[in-house]
PDB file of N, CA and C in Angstrom:
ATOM      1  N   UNK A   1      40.517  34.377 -39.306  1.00  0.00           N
ATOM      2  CA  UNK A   1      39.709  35.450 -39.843  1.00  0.00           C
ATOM      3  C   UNK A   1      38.505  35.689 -38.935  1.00  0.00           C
ATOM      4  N   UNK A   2      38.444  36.927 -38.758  1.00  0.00           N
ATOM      5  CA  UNK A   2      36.721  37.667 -37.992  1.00  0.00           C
ATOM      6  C   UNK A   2      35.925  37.297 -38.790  1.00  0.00           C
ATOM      7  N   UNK A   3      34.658  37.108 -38.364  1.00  0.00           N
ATOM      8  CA  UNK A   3      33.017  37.915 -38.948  1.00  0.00           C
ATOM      9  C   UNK A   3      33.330  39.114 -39.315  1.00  0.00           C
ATOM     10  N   UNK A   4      32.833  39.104 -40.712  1.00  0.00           N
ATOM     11  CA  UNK A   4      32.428  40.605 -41.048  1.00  0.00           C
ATOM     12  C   UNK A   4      31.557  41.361 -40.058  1.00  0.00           C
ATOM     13  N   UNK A   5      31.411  42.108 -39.763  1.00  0.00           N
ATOM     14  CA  UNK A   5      30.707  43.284 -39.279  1.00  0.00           C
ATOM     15  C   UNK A   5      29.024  43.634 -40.263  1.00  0.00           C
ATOM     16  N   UNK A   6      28.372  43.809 -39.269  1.00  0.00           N
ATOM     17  CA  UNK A   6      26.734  44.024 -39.955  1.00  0.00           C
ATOM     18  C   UNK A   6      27.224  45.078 -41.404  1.00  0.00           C
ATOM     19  N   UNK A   7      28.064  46.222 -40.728  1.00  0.00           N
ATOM     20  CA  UNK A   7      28.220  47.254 -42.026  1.00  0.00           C
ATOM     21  C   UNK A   7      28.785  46.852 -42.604  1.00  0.00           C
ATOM     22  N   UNK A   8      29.868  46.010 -43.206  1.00  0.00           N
ATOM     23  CA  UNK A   8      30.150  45.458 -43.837  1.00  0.00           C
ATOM     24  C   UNK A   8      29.390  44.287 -45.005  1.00  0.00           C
ATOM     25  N   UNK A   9      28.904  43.803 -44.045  1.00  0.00           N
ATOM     26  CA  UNK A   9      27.892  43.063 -44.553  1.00  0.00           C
ATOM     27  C   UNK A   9      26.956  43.388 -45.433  1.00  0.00           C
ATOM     28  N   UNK A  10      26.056  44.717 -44.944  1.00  0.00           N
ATOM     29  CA  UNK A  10      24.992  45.352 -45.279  1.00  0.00           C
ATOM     30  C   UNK A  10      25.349  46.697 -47.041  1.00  0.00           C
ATOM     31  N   UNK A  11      26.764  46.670 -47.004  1.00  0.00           N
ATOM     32  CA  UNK A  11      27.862  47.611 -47.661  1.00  0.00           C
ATOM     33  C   UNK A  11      27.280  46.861 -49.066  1.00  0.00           C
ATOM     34  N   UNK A  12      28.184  45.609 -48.627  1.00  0.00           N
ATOM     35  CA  UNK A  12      28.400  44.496 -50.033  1.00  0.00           C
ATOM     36  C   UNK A  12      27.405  43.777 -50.252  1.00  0.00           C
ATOM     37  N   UNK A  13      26.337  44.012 -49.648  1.00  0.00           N
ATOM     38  CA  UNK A  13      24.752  43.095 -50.131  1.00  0.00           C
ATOM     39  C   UNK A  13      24.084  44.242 -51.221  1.00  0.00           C
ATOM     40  N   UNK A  14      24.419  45.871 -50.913  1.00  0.00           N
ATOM     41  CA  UNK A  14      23.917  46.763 -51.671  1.00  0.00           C
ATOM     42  C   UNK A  14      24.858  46.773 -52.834  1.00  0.00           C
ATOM     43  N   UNK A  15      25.868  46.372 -52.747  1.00  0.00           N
ATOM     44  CA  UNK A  15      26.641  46.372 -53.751  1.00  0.00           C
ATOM     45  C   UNK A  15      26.233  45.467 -54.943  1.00  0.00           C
ATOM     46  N   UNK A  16      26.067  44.319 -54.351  1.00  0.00           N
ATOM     47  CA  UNK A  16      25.767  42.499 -55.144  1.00  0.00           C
ATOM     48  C   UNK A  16      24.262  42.888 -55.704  1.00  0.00           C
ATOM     49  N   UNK A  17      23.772  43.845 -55.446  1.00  0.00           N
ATOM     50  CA  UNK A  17      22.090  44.159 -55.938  1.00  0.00           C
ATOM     51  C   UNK A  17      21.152  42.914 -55.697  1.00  0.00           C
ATOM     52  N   UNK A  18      22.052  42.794 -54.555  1.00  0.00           N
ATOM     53  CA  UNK A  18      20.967  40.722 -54.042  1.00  0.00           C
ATOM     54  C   UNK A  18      20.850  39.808 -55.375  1.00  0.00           C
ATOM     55  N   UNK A  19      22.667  39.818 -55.512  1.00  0.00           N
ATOM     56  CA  UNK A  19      22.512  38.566 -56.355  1.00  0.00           C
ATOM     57  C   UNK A  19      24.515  38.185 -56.053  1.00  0.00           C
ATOM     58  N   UNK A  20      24.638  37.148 -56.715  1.00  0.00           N
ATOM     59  CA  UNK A  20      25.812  36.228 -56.146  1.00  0.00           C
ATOM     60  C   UNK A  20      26.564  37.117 -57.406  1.00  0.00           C
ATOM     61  N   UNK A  21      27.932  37.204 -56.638  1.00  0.00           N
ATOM     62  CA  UNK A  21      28.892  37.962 -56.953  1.00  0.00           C
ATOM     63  C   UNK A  21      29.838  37.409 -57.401  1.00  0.00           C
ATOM     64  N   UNK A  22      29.739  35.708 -57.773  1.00  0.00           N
ATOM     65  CA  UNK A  22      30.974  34.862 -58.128  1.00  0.00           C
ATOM     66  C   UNK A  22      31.413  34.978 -58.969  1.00  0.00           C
ATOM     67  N   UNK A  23      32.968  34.838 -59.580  1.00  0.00           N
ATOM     68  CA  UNK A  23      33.506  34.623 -60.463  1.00  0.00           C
ATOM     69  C   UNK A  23      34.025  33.823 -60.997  1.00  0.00           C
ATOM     70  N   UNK A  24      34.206  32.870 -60.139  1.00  0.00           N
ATOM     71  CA  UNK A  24      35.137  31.865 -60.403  1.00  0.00           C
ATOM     72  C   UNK A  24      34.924  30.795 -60.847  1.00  0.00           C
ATOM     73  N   UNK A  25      36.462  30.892 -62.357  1.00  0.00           N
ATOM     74  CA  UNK A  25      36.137  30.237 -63.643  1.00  0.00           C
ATOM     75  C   UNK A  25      36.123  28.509 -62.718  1.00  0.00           C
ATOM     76  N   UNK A  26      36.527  27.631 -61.428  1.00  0.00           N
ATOM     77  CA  UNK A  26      36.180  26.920 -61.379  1.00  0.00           C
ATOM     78  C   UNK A  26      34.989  26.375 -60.860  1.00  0.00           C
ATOM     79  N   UNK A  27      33.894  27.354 -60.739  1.00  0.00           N
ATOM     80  CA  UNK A  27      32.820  26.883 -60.694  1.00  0.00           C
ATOM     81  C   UNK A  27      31.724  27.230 -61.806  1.00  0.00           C
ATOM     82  N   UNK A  28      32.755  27.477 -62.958  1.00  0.00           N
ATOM     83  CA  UNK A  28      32.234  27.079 -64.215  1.00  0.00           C
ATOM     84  C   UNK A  28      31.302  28.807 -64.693  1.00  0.00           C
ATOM     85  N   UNK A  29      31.937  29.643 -64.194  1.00  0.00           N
ATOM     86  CA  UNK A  29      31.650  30.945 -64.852  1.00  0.00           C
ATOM     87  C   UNK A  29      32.115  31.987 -65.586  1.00  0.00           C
ATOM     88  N   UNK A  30      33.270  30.919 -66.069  1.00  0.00           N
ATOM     89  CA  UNK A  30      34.294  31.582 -67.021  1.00  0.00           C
ATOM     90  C   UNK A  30      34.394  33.026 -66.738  1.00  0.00           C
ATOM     91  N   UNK A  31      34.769  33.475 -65.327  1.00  0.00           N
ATOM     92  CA  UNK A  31      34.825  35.183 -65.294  1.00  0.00           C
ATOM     93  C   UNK A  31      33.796  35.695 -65.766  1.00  0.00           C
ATOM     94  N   UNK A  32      32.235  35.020 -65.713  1.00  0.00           N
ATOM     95  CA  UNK A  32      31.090  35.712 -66.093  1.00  0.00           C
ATOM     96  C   UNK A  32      30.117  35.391 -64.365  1.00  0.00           C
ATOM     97  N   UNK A  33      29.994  36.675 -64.395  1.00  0.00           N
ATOM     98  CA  UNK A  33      29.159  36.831 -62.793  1.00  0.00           C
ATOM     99  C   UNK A  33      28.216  35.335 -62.739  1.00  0.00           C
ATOM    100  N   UNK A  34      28.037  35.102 -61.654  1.00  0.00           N
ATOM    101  CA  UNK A  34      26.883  33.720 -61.094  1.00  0.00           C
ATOM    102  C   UNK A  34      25.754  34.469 -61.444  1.00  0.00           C
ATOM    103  N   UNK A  35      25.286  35.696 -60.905  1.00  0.00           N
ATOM    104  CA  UNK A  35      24.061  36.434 -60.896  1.00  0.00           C
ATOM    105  C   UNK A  35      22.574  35.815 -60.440  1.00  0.00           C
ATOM    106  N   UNK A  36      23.068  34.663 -59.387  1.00  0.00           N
ATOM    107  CA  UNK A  36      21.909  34.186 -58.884  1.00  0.00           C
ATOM    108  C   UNK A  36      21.104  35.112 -58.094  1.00  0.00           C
ATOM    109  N   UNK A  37      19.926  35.323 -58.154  1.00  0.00           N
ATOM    110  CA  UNK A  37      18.934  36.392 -57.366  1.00  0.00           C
ATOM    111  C   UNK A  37      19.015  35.665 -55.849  1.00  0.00           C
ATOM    112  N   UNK A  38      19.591  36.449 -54.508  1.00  0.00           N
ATOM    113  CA  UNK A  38      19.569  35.992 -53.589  1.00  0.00           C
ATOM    114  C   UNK A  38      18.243  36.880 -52.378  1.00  0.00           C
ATOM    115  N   UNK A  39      18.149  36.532 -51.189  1.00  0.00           N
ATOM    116  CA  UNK A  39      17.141  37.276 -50.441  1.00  0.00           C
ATOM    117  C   UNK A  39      17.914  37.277 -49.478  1.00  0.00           C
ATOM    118  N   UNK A  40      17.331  38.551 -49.158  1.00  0.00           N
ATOM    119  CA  UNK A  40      18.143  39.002 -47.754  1.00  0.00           C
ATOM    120  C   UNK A  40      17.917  37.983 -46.247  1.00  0.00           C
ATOM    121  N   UNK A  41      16.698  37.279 -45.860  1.00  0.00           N
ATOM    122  CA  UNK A  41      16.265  36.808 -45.228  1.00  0.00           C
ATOM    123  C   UNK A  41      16.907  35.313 -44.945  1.00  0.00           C
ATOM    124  N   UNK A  42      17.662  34.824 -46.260  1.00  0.00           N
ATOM    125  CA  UNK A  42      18.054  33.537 -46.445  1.00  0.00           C
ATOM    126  C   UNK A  42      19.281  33.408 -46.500  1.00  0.00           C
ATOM    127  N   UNK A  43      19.880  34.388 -45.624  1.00  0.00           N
ATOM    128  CA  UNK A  43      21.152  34.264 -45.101  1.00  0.00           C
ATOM    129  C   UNK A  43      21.753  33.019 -44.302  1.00  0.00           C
ATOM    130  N   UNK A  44      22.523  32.238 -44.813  1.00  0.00           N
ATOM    131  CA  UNK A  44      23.124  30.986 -44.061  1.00  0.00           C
ATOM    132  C   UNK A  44      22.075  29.765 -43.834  1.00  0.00           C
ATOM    133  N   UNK A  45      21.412  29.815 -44.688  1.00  0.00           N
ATOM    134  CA  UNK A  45      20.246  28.894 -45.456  1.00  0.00           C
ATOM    135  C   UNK A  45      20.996  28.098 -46.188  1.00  0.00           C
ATOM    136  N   UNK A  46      20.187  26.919 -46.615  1.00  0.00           N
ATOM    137  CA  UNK A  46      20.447  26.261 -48.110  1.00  0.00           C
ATOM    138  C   UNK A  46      19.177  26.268 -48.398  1.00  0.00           C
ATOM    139  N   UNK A  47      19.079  26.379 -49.647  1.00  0.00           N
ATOM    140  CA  UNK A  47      17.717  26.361 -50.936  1.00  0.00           C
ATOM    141  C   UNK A  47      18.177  27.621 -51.433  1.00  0.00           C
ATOM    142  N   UNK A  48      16.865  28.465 -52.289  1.00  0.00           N
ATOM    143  CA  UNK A  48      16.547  28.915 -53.292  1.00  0.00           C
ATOM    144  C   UNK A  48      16.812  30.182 -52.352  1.00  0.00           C
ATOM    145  N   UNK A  49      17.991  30.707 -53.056  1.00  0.00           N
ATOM    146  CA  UNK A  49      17.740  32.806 -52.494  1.00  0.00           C
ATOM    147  C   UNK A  49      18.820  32.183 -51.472  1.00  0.00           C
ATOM    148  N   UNK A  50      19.733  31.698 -51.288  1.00  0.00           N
ATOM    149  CA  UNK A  50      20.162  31.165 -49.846  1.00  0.00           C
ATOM    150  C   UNK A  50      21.103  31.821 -50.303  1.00  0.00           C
ATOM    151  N   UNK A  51      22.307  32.195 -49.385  1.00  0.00           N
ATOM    152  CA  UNK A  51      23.996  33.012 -49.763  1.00  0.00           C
ATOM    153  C   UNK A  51      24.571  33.102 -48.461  1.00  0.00           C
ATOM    154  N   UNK A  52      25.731  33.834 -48.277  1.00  0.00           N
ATOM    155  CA  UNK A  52      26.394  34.092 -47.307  1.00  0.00           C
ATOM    156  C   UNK A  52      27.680  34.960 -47.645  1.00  0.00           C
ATOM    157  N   UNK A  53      28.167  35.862 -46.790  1.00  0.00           N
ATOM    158  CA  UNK A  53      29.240  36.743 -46.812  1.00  0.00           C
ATOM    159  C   UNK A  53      30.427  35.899 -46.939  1.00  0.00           C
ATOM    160  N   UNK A  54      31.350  36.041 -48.088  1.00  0.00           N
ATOM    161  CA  UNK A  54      32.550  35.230 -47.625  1.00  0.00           C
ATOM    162  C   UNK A  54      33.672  35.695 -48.080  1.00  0.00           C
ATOM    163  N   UNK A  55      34.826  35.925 -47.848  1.00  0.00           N
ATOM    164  CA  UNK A  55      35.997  36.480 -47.479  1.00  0.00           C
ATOM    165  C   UNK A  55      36.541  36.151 -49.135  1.00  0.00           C
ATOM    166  N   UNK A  56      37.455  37.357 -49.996  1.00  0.00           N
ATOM    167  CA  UNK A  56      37.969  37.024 -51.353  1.00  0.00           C
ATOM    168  C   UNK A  56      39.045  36.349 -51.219  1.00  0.00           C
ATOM    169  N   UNK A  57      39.551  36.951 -50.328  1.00  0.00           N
ATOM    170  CA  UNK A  57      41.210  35.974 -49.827  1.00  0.00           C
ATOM    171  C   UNK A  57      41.188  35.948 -48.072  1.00  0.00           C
ATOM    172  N   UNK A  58      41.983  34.712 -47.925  1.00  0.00           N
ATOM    173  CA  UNK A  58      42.104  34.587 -46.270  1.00  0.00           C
ATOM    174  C   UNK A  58      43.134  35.369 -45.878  1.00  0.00           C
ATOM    175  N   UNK A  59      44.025  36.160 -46.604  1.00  0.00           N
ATOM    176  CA  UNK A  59      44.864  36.682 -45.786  1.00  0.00           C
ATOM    177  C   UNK A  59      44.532  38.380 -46.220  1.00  0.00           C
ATOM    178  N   UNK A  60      43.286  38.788 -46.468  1.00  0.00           N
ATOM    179  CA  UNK A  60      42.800  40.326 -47.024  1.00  0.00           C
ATOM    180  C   UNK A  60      42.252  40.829 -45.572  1.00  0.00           C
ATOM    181  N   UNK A  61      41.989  40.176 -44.635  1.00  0.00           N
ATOM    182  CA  UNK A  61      41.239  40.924 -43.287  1.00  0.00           C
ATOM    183  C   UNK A  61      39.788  40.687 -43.810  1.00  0.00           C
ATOM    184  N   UNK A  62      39.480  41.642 -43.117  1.00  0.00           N
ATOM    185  CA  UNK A  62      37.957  41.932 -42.760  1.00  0.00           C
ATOM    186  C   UNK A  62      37.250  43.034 -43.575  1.00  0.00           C
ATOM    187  N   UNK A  63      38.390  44.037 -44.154  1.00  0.00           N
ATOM    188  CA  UNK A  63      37.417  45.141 -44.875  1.00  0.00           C
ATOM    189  C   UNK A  63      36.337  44.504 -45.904  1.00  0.00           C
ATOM    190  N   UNK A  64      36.063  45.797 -46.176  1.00  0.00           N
ATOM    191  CA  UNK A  64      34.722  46.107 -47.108  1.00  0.00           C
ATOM    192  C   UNK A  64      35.075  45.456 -48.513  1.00  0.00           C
ATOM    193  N   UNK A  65      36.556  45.714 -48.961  1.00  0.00           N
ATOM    194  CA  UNK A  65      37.055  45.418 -50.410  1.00  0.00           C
ATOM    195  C   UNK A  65      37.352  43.786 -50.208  1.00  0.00           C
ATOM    196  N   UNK A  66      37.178  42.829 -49.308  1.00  0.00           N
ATOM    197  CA  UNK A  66      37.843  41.124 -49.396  1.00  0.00           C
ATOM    198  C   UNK A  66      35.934  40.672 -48.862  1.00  0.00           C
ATOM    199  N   UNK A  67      34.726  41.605 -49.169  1.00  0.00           N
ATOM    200  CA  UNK A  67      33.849  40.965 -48.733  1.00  0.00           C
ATOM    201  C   UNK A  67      33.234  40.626 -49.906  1.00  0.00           C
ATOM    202  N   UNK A  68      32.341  39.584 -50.502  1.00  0.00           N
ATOM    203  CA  UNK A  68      31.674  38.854 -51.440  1.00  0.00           C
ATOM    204  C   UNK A  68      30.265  38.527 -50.806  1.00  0.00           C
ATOM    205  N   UNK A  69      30.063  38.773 -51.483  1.00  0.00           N
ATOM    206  CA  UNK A  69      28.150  37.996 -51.529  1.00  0.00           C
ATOM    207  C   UNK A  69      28.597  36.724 -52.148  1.00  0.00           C
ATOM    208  N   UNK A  70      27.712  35.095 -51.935  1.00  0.00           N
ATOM    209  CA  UNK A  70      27.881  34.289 -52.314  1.00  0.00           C
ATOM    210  C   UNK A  70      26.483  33.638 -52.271  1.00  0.00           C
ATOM    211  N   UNK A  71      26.107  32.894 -53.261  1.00  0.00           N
ATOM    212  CA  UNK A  71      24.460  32.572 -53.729  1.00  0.00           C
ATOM    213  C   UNK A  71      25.238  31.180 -52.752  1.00  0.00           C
ATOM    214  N   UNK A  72      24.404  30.378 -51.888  1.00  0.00           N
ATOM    215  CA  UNK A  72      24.987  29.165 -51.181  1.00  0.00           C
ATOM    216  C   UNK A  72      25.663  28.171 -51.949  1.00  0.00           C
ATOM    217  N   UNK A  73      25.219  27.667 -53.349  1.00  0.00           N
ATOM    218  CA  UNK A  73      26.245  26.705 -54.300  1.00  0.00           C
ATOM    219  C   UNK A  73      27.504  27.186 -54.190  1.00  0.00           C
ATOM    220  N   UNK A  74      27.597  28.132 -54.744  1.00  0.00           N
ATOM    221  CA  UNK A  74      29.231  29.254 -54.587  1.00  0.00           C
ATOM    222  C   UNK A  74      30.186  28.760 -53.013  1.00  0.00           C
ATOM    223  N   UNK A  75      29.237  29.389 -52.705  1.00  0.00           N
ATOM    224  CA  UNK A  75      29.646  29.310 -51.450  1.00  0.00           C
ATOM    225  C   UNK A  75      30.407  28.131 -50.884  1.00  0.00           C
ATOM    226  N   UNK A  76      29.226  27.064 -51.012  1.00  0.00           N
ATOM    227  CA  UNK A  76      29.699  25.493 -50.708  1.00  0.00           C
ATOM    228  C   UNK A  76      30.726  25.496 -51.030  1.00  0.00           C
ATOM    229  N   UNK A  77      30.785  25.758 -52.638  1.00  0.00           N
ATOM    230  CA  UNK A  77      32.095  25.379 -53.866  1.00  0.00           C
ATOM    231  C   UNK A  77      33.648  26.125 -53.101  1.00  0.00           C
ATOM    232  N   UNK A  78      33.666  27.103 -52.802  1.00  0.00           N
ATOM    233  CA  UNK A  78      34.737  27.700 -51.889  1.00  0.00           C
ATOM    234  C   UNK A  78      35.249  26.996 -50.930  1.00  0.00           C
ATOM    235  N   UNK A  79      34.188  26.024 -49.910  1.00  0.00           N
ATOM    236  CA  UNK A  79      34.645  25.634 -48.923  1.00  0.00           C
ATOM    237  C   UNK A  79      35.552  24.252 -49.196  1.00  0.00           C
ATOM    238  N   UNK A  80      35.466  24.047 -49.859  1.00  0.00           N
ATOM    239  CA  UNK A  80      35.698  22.318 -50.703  1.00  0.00           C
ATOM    240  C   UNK A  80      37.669  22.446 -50.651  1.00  0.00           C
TER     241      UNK A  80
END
């Protein structure tokens, strides 16, 4: 898989209203959004406001529709 692309990036951060976009019931959100408040600045950080762009499925490409906002816990939790 590529890097998303800045527009891409910049697409689905306006989308997420700078907050984590997770769903997933195994990180305990029973299909109820994470809605952690993230900052734009604390991209590929860990702490507070921290997140990163990450792919919905590995075999979706690169568009705009397989991109996610992820608050960094999320995130971690994906990589596992």
């Amino acid at each position: 898989m590529m890097p998303f692309s800045d527009e891409i990036i910049n697409r689905a951060w306006q989308r997420a209203l700078s907050r984590c976009e997770c769903t997933r019931q195994t990180h305990s959100h029973l299909y109820i959004r994470c809605d952690n408040k993230l900052v734009w600045e604390n991209r590929g950080r860990e702490g507070q406001g921290a997140w990163e762009a990450h792919h919905r499925t590995e075999t979706g490409g690169d568009p705009y529709s397989n991109c996610e906002i992820l608050c960094w816990i999320c995130h971690k939790k994906t990589l596992q």
